[in-house]
C-alpha atoms as a PDB file:
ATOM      1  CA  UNK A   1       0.000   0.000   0.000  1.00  0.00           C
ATOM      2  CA  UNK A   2       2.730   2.926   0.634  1.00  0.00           C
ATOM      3  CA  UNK A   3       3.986   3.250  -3.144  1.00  0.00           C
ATOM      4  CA  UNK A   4       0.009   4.438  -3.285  1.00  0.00           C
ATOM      5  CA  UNK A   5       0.405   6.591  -0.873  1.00  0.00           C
ATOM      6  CA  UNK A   6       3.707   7.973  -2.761  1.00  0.00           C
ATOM      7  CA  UNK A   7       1.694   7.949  -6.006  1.00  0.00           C
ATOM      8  CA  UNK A   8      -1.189  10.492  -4.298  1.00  0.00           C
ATOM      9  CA  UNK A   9       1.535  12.280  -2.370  1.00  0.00           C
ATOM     10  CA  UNK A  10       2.555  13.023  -5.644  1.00  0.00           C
ATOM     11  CA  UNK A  11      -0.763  13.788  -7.629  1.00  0.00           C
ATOM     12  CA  UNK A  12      -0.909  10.461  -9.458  1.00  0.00           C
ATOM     13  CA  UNK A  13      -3.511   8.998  -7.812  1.00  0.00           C
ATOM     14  CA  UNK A  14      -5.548   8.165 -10.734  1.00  0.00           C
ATOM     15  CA  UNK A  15      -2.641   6.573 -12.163  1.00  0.00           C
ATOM     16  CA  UNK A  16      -3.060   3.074 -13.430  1.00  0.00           C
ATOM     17  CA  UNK A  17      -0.591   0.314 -14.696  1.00  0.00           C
ATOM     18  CA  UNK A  18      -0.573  -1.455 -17.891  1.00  0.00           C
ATOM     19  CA  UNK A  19       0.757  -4.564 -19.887  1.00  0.00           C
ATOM     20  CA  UNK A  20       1.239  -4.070 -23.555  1.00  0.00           C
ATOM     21  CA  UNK A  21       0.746  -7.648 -25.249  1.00  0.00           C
ATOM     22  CA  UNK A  22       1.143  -9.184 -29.035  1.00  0.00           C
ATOM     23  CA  UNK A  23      -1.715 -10.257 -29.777  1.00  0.00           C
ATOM     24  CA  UNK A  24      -5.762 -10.954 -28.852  1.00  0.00           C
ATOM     25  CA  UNK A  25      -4.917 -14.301 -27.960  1.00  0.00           C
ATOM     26  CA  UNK A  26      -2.201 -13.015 -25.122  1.00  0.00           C
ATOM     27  CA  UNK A  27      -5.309 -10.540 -23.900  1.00  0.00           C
ATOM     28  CA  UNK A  28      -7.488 -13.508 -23.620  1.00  0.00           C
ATOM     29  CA  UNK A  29      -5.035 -16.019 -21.888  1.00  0.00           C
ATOM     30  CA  UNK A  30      -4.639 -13.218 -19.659  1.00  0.00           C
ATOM     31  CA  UNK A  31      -8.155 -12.886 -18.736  1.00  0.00           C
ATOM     32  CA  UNK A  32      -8.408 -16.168 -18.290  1.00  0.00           C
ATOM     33  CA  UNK A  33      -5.162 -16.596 -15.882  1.00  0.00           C
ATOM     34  CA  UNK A  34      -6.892 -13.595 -14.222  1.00  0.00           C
ATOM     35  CA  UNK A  35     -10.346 -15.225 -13.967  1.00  0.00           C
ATOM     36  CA  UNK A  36      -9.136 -18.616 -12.570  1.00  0.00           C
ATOM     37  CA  UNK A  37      -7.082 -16.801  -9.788  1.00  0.00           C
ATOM     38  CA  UNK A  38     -10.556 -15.499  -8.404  1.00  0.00           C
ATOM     39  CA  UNK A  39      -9.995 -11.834  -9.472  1.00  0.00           C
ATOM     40  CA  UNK A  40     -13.091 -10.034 -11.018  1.00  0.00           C
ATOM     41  CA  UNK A  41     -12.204  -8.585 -15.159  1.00  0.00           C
ATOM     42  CA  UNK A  42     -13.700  -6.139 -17.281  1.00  0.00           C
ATOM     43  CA  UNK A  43     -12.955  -6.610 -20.859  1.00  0.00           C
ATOM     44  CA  UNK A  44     -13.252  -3.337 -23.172  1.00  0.00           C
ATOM     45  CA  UNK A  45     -12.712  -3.405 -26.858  1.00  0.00           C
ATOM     46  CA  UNK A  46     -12.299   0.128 -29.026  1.00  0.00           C
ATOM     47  CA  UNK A  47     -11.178   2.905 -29.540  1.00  0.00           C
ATOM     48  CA  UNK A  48      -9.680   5.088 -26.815  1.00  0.00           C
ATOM     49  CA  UNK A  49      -7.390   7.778 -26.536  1.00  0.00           C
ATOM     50  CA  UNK A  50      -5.349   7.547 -29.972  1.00  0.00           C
ATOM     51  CA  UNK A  51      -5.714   3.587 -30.110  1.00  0.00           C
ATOM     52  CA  UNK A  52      -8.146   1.095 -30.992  1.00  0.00           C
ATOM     53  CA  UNK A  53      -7.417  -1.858 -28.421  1.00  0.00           C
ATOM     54  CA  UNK A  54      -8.343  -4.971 -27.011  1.00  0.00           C
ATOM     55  CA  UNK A  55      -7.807  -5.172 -23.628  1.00  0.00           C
ATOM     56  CA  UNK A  56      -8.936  -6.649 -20.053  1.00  0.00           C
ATOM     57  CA  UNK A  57      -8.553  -4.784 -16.167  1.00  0.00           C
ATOM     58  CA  UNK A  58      -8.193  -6.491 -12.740  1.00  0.00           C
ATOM     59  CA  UNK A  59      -7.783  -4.665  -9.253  1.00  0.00           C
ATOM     60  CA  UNK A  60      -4.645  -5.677  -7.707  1.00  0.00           C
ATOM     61  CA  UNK A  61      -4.148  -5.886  -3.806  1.00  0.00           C
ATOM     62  CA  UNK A  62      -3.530  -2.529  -3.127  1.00  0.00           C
ATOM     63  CA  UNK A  63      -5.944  -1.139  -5.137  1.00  0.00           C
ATOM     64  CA  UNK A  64      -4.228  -0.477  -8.084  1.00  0.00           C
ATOM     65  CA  UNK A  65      -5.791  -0.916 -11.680  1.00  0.00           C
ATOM     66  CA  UNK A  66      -3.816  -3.037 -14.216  1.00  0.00           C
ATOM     67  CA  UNK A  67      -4.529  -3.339 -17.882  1.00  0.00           C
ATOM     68  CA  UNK A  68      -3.461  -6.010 -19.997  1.00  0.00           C
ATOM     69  CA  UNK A  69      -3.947  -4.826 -23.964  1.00  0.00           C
ATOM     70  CA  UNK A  70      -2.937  -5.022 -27.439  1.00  0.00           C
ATOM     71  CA  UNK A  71      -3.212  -2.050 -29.892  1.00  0.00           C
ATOM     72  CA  UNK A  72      -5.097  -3.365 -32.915  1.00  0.00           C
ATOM     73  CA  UNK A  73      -4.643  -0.407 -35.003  1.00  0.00           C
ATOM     74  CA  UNK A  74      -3.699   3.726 -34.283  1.00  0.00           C
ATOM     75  CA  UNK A  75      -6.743   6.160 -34.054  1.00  0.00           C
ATOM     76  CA  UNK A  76      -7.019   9.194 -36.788  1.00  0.00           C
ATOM     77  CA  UNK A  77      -8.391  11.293 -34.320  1.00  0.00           C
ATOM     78  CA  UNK A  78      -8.323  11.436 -30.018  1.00  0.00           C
ATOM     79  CA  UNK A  79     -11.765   9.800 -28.438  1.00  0.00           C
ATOM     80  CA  UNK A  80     -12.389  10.536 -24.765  1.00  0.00           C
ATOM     81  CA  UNK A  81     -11.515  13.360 -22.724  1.00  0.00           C
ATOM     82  CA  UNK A  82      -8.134  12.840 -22.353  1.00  0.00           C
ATOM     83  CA  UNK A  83      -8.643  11.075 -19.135  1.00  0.00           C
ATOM     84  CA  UNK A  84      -7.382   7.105 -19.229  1.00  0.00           C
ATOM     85  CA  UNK A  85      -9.930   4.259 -19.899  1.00  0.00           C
ATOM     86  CA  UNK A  86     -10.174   2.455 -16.898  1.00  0.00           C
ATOM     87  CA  UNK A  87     -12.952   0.816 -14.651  1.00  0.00           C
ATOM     88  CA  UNK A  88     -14.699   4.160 -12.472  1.00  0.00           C
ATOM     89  CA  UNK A  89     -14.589   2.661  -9.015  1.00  0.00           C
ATOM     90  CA  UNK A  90     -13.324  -0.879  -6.798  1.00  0.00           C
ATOM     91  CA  UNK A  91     -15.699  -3.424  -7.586  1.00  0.00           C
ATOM     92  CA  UNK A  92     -17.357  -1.183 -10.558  1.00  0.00           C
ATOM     93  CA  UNK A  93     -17.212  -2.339 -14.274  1.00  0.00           C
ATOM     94  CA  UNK A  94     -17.958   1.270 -16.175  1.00  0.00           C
ATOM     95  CA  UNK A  95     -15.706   2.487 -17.714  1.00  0.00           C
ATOM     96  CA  UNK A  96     -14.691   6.508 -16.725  1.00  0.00           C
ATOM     97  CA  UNK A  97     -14.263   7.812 -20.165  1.00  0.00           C
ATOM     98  CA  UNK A  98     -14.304   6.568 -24.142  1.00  0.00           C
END
């Protein structure tokens, strides 16, 4: 838990971590890994930011949010606000922007 409290110290608290992957199929094993460890996953597909992507999030123990994705192809133009895609709230499965 303290390297989130030195992330909010230091204005990042909103910050989440991410695992860029090859393919669909590495998204999907990793759901799947995820899913038979007991964690809950929301899977998002589309365009976000500058990128459409595949991808899946999971909570980890401190709180954190992780994203596994793969970029399937760049964006011509920025969707969302700017703000990262990511699951609003612990335990919630909307996403906060895109």
């Amino acid at each position: 838990m303290e390297h989130l409290e030195v992330m909010a110290d230091r204005g990042l608290a909103h910050v989440h971590l991410g695992v860029e992957v090859d393919e669909v199929s590495d998204v999907r094993a990793a759901t799947t890994r995820f899913a038979d460890a007991g964690l809950a996953t929301f899977e998002e597909q589309g365009v976000c930011c500058y990128a459409d992507q595949d991808k899946v999030w999971v909570t980890g123990p401190d709180g954190e949010r992780w994203e596994t994705y793969t970029v399937l192809a760049d964006a011509e133009e920025m969707h969302g606000d700017g703000a990262c895609c990511a699951p609003a709230g612990e335990g919630e499965m909307a996403v906060a922007c895109c």
